[in-house]
C-alpha atoms as a PDB file:
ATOM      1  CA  UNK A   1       0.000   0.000   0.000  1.00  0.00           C
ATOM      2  CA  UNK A   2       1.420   3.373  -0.953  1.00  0.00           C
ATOM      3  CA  UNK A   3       1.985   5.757   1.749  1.00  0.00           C
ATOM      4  CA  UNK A   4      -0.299   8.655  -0.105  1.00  0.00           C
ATOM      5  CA  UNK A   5      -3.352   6.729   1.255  1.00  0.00           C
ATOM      6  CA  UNK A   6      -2.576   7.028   4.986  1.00  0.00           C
ATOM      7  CA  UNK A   7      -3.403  10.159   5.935  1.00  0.00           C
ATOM      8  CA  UNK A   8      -7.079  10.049   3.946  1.00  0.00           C
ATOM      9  CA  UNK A   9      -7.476   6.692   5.818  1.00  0.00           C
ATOM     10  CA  UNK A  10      -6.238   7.919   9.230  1.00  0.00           C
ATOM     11  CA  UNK A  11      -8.973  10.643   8.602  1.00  0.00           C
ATOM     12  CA  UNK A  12     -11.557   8.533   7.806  1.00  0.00           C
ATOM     13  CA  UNK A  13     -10.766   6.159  10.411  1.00  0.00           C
ATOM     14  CA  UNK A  14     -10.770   9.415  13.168  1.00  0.00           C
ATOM     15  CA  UNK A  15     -13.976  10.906  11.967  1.00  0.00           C
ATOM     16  CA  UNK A  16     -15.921   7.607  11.949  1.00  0.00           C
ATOM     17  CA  UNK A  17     -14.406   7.110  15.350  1.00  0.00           C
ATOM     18  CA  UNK A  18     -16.038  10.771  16.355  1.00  0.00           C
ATOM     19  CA  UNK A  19     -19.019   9.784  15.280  1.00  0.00           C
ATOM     20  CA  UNK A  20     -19.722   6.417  16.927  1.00  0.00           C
ATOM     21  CA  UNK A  21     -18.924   8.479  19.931  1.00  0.00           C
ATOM     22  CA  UNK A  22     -21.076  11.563  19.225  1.00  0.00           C
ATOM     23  CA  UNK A  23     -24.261   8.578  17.906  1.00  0.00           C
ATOM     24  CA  UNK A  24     -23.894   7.096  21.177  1.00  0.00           C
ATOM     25  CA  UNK A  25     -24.163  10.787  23.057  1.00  0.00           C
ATOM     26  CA  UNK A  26     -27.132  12.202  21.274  1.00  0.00           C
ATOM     27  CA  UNK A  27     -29.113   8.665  22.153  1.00  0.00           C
ATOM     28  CA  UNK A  28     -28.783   9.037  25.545  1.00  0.00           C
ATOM     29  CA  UNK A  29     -29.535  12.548  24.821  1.00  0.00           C
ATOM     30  CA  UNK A  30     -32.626  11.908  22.925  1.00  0.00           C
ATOM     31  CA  UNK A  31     -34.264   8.982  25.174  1.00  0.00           C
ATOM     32  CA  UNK A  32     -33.382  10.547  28.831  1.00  0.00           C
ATOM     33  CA  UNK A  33     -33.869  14.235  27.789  1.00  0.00           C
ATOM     34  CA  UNK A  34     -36.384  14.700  24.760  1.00  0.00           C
ATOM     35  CA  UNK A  35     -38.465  11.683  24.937  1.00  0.00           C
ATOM     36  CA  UNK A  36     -39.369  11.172  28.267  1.00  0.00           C
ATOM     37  CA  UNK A  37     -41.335  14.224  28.520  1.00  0.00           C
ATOM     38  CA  UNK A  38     -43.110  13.208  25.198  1.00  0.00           C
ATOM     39  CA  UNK A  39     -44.246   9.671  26.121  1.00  0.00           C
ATOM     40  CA  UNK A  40     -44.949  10.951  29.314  1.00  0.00           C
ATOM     41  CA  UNK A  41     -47.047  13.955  28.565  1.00  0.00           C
ATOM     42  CA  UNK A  42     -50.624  14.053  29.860  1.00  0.00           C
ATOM     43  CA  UNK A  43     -52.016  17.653  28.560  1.00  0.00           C
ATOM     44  CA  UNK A  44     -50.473  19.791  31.392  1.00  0.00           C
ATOM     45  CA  UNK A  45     -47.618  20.876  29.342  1.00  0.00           C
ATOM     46  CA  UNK A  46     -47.810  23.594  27.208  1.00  0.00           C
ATOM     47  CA  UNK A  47     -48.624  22.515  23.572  1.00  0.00           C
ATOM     48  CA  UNK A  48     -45.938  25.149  22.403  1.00  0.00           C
ATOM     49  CA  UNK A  49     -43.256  23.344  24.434  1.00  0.00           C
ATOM     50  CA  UNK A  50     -44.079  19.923  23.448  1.00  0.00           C
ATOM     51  CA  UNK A  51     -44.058  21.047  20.168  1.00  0.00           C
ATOM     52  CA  UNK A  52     -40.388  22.224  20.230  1.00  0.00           C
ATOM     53  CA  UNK A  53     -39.418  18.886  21.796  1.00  0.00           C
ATOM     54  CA  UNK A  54     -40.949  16.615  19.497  1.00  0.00           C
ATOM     55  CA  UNK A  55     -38.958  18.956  16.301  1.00  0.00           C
ATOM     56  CA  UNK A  56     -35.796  18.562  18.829  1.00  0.00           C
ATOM     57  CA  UNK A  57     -36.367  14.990  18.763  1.00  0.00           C
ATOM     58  CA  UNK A  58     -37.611  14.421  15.506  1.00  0.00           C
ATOM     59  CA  UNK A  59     -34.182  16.054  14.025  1.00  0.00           C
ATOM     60  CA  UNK A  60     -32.085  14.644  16.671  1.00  0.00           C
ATOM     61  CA  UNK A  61     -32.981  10.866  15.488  1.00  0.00           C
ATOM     62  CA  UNK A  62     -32.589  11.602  11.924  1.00  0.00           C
ATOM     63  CA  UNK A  63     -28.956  12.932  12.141  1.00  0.00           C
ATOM     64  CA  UNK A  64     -28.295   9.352  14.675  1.00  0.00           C
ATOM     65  CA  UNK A  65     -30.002   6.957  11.861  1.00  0.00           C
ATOM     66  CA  UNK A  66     -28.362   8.823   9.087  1.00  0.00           C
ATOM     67  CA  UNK A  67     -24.814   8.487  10.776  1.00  0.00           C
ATOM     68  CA  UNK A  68     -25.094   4.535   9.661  1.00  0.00           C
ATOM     69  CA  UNK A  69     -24.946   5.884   6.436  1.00  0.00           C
ATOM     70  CA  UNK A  70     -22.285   8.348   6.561  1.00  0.00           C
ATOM     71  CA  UNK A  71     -19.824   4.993   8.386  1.00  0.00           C
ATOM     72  CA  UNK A  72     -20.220   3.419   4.925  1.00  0.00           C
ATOM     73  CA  UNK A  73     -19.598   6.358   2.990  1.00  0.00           C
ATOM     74  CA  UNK A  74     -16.714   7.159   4.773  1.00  0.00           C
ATOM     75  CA  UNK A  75     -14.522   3.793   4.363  1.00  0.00           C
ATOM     76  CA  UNK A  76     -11.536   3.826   2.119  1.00  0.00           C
ATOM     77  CA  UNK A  77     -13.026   3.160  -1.317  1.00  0.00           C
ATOM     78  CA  UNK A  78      -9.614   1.326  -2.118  1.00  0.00           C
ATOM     79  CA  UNK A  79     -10.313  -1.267   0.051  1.00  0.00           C
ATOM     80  CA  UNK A  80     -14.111  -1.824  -0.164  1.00  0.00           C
ATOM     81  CA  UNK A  81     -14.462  -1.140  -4.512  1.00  0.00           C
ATOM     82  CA  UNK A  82     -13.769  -5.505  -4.030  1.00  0.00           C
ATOM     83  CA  UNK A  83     -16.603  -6.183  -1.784  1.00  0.00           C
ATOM     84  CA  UNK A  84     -19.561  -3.709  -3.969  1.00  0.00           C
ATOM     85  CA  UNK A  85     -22.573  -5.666  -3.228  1.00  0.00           C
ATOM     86  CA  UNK A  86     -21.749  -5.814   1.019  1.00  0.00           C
ATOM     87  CA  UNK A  87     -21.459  -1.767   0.568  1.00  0.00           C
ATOM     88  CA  UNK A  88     -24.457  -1.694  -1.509  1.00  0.00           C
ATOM     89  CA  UNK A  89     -26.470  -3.808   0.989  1.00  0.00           C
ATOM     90  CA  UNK A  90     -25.105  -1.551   3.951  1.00  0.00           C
ATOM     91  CA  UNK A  91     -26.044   1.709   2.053  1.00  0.00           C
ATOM     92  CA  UNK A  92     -29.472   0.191   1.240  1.00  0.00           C
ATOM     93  CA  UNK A  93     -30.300  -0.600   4.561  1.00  0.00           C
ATOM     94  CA  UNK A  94     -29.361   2.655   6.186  1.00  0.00           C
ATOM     95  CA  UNK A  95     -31.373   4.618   3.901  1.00  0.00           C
ATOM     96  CA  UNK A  96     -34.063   2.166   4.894  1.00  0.00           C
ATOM     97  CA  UNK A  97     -32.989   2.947   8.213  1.00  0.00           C
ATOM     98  CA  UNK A  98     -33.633   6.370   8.040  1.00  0.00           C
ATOM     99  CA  UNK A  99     -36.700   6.031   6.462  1.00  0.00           C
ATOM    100  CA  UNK A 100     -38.523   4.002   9.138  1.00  0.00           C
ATOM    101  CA  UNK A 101     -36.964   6.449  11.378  1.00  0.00           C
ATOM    102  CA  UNK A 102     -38.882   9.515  10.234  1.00  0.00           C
ATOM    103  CA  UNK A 103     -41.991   6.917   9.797  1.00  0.00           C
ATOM    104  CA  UNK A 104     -41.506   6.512  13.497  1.00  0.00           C
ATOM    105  CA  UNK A 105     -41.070  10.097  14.722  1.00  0.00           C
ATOM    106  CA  UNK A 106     -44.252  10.580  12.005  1.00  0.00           C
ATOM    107  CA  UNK A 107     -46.070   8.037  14.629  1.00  0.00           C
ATOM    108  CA  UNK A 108     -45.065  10.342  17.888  1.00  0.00           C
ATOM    109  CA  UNK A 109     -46.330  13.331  16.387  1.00  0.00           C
ATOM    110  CA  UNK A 110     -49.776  11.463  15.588  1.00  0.00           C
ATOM    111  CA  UNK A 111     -49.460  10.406  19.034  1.00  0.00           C
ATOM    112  CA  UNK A 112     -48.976  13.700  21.151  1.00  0.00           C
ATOM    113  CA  UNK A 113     -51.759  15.510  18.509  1.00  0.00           C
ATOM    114  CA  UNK A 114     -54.171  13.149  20.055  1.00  0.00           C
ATOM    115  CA  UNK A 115     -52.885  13.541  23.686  1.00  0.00           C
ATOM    116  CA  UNK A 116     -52.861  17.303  23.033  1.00  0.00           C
ATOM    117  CA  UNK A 117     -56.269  17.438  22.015  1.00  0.00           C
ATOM    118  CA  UNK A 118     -59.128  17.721  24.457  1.00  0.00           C
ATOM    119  CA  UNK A 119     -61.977  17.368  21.704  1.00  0.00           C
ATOM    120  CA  UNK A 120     -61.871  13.454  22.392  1.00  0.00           C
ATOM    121  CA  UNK A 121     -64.462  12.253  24.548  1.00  0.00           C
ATOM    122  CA  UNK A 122     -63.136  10.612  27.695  1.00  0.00           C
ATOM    123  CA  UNK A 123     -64.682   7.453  26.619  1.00  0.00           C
ATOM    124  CA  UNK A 124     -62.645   6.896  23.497  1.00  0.00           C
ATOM    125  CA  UNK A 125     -59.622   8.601  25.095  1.00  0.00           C
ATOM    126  CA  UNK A 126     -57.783   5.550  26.327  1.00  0.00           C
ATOM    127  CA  UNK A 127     -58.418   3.060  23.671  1.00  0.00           C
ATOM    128  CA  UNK A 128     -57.286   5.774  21.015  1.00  0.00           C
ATOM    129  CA  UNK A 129     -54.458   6.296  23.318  1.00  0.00           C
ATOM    130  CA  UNK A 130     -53.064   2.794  23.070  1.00  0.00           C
ATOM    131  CA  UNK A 131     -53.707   2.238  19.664  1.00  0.00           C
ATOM    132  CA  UNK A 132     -51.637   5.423  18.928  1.00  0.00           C
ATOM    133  CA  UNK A 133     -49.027   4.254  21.410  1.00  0.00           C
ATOM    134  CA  UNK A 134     -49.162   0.436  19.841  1.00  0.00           C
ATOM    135  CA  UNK A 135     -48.373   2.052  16.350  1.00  0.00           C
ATOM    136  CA  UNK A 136     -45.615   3.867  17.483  1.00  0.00           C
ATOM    137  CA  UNK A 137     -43.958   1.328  19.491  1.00  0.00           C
ATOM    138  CA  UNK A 138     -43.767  -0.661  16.589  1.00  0.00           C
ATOM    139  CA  UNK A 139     -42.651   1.313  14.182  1.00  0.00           C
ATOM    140  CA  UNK A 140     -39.654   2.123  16.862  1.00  0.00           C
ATOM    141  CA  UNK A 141     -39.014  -1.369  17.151  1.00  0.00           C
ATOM    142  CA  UNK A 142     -39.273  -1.995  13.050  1.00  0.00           C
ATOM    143  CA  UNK A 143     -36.927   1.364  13.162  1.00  0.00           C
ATOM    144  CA  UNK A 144     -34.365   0.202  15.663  1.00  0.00           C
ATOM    145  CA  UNK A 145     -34.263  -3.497  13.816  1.00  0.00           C
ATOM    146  CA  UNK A 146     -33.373  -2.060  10.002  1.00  0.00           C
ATOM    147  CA  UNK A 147     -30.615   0.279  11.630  1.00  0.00           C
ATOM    148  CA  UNK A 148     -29.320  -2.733  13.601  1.00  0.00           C
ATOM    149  CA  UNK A 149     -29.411  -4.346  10.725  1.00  0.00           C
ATOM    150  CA  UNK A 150     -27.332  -1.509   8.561  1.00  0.00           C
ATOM    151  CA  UNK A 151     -25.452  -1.979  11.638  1.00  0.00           C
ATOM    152  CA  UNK A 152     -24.368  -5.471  11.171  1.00  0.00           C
ATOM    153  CA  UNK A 153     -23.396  -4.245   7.537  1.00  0.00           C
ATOM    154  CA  UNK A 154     -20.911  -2.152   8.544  1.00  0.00           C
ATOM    155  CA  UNK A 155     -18.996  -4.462  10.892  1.00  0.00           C
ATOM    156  CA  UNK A 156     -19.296  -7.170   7.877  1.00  0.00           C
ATOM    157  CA  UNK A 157     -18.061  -4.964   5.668  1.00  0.00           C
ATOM    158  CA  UNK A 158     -14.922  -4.565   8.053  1.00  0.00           C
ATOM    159  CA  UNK A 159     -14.301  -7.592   8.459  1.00  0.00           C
ATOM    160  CA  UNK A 160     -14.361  -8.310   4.371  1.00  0.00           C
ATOM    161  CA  UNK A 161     -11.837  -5.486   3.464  1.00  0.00           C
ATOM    162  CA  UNK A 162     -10.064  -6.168   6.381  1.00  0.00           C
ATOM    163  CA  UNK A 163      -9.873  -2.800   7.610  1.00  0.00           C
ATOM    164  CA  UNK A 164      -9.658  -3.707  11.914  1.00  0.00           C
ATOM    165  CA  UNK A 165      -8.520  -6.479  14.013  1.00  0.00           C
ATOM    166  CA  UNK A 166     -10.912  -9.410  13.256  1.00  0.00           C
ATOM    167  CA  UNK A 167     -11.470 -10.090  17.021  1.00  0.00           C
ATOM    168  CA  UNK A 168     -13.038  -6.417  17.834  1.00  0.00           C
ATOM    169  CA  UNK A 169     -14.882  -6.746  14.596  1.00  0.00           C
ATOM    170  CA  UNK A 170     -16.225 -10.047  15.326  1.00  0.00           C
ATOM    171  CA  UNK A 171     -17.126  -9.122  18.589  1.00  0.00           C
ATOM    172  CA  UNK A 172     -18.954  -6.109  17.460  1.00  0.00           C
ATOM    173  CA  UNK A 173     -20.645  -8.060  15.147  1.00  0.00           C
ATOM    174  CA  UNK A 174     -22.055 -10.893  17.479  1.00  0.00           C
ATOM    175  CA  UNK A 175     -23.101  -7.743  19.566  1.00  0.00           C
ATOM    176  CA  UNK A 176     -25.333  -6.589  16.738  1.00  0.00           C
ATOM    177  CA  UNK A 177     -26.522 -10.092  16.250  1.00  0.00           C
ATOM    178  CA  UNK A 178     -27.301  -9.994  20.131  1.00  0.00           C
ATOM    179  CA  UNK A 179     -29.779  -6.878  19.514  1.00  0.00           C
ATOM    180  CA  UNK A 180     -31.503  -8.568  16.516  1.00  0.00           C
ATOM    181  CA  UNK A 181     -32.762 -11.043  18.274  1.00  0.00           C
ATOM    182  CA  UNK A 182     -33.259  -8.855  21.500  1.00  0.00           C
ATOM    183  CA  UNK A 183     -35.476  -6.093  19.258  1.00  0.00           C
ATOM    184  CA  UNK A 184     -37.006  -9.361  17.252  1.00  0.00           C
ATOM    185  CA  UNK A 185     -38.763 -10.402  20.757  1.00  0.00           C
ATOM    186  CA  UNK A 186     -41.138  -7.320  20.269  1.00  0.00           C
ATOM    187  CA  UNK A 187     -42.541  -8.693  16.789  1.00  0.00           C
ATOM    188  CA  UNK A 188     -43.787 -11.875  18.922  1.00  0.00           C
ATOM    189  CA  UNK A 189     -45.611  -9.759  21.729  1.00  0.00           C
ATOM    190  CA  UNK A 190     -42.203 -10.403  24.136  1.00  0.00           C
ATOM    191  CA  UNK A 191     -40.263  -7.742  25.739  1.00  0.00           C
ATOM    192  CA  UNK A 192     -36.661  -6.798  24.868  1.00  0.00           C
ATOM    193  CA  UNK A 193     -34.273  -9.073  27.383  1.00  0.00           C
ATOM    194  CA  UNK A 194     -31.979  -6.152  28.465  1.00  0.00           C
ATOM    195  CA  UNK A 195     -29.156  -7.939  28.938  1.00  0.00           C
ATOM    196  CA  UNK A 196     -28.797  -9.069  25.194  1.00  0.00           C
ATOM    197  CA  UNK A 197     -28.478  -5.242  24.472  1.00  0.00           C
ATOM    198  CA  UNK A 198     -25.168  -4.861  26.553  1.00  0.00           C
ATOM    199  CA  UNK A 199     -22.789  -6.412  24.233  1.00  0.00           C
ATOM    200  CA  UNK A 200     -24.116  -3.528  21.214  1.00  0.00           C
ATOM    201  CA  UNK A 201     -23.278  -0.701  24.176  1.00  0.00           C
ATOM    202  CA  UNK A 202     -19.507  -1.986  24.826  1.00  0.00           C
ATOM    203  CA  UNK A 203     -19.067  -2.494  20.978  1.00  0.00           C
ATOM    204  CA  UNK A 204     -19.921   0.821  20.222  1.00  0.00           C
ATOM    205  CA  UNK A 205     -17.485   2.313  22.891  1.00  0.00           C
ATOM    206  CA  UNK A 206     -14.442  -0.306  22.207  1.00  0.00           C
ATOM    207  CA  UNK A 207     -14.635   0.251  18.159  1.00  0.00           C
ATOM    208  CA  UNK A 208     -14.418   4.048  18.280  1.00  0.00           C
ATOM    209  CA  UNK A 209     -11.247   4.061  21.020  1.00  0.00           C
ATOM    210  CA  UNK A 210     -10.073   0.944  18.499  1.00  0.00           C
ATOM    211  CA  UNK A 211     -10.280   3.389  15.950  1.00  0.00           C
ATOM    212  CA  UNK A 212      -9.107   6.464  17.236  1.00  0.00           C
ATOM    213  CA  UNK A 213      -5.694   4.377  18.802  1.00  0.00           C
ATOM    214  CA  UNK A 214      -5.328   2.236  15.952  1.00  0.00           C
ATOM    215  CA  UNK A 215      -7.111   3.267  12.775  1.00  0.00           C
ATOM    216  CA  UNK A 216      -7.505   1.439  10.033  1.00  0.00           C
ATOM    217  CA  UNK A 217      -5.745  -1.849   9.624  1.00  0.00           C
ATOM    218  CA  UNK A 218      -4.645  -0.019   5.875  1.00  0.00           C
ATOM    219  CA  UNK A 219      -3.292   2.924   7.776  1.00  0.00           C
ATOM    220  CA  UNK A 220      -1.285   1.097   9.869  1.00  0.00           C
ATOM    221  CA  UNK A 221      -0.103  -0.939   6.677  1.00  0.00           C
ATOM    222  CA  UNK A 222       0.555   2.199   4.831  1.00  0.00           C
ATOM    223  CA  UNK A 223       2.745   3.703   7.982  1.00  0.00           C
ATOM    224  CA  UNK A 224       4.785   0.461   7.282  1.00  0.00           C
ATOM    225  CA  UNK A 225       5.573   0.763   3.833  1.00  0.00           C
ATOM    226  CA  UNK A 226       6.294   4.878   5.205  1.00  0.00           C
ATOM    227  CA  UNK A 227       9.014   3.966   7.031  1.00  0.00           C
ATOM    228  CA  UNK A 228      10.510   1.327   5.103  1.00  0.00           C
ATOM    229  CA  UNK A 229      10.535   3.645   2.239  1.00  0.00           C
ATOM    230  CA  UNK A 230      12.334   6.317   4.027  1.00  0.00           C
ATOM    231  CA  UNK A 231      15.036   4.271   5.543  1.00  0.00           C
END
């Protein structure tokens, strides 16, 4: 590998790194600080307010779905142009991704309409309430599945081109694996078994810090031929 490509790839391999790191901030931003108030309103709150959240929200969860798509875009295209249809499928389903995303957030807003309208006769309130809710749910779920699933792409991808240390990648893609089956409970009435969702949380620390210490596997290969070269 020519040295020319390392600092592109030790770019690439930074800013995905940043990222994965800034994805994982704005969830816990966007369940613990926007949502809650929005699947827990009840009316009191100004409509105004809630409004502003839900955009907040809305916009928040676009830019974390579309991030699976930007990881794909941003891998070195000399290493991946060999594995087209794995990139393909990964772009594919993030785009999918995304779309269920704003079907999802499309849901929520159908949702806190309802809750923020007092036209509804108290009779009809709750049933409409959890058929809203119902809808919502799973569309999150369907949502959460597909970008698990673009996910899964990504680390595949990796592991194809060769681009980290298999063992990381391998583990990072069990971990995805792990939350497919976890998020596939809700499509037969079962809840989510927490624990299968802990493995996706460490992957998506260690592979950033992997990244940001090591880079890619090309950069490293590239720093190689660097110093040869120059001695």
């Amino acid at each position: 590998m020519s040295s020319i490509y390392y600092p592109n790839h030790k770019v690439a391999a930074k800013t995905i790194a940043g990222l994965m790191l800034l994805q994982m901030a704005l969830g816990l931003l966007l369940n613990f600080y926007f949502l809650t108030p929005i699947l827990t309103f009840d009316g009191s709150a100004s409509i105004e307010g809630i409004t502003v959240i839900l955009g907040c929200a809305t916009l928040v969860a676009l830019l974390i779905s579309a991030m699976n798509l930007v990881f794909g875009l941003l891998l070195p295209k000399s290493r991946i142009k060999e594995h087209e249809g794995t990139f393909i499928s990964l772009i594919v389903l993030a785009a999918v991704g995304i779309a269920l995303c704003a079907y999802e957030y499309a849901k929520l807003a159908e949702y806190v309409s309802f809750l923020s309208s007092f036209s509804v006769h108290e009779s009809n309130t709750s049933v409409m309430k959890k058929m809203l809710a119902v809808g919502r749910n799973e569309a999150h779920f369907f949502s959460i599945f597909m970008s698990s699933c673009s996910l899964a792409a990504f680390y595949i991808l990796l592991i194809r081109a060769e681009l980290i240390a298999k063992w990381i990648a391998y583990l990072a893609l069990a971990s995805c694996v792990l939350q497919l089956i976890a998020v596939g409970h809700t499509f037969f009435q079962a809840p989510i078994p927490s624990l299968a969702q802990l493995p996706l949380a460490l992957s998506q620390l260690l592979v950033p810090i992997y990244l940001l210490v090591a880079g890619f596997l090309t950069s490293l290969g590239a720093r190689t031929d660097n110093l040869q070269s120059n001695s």
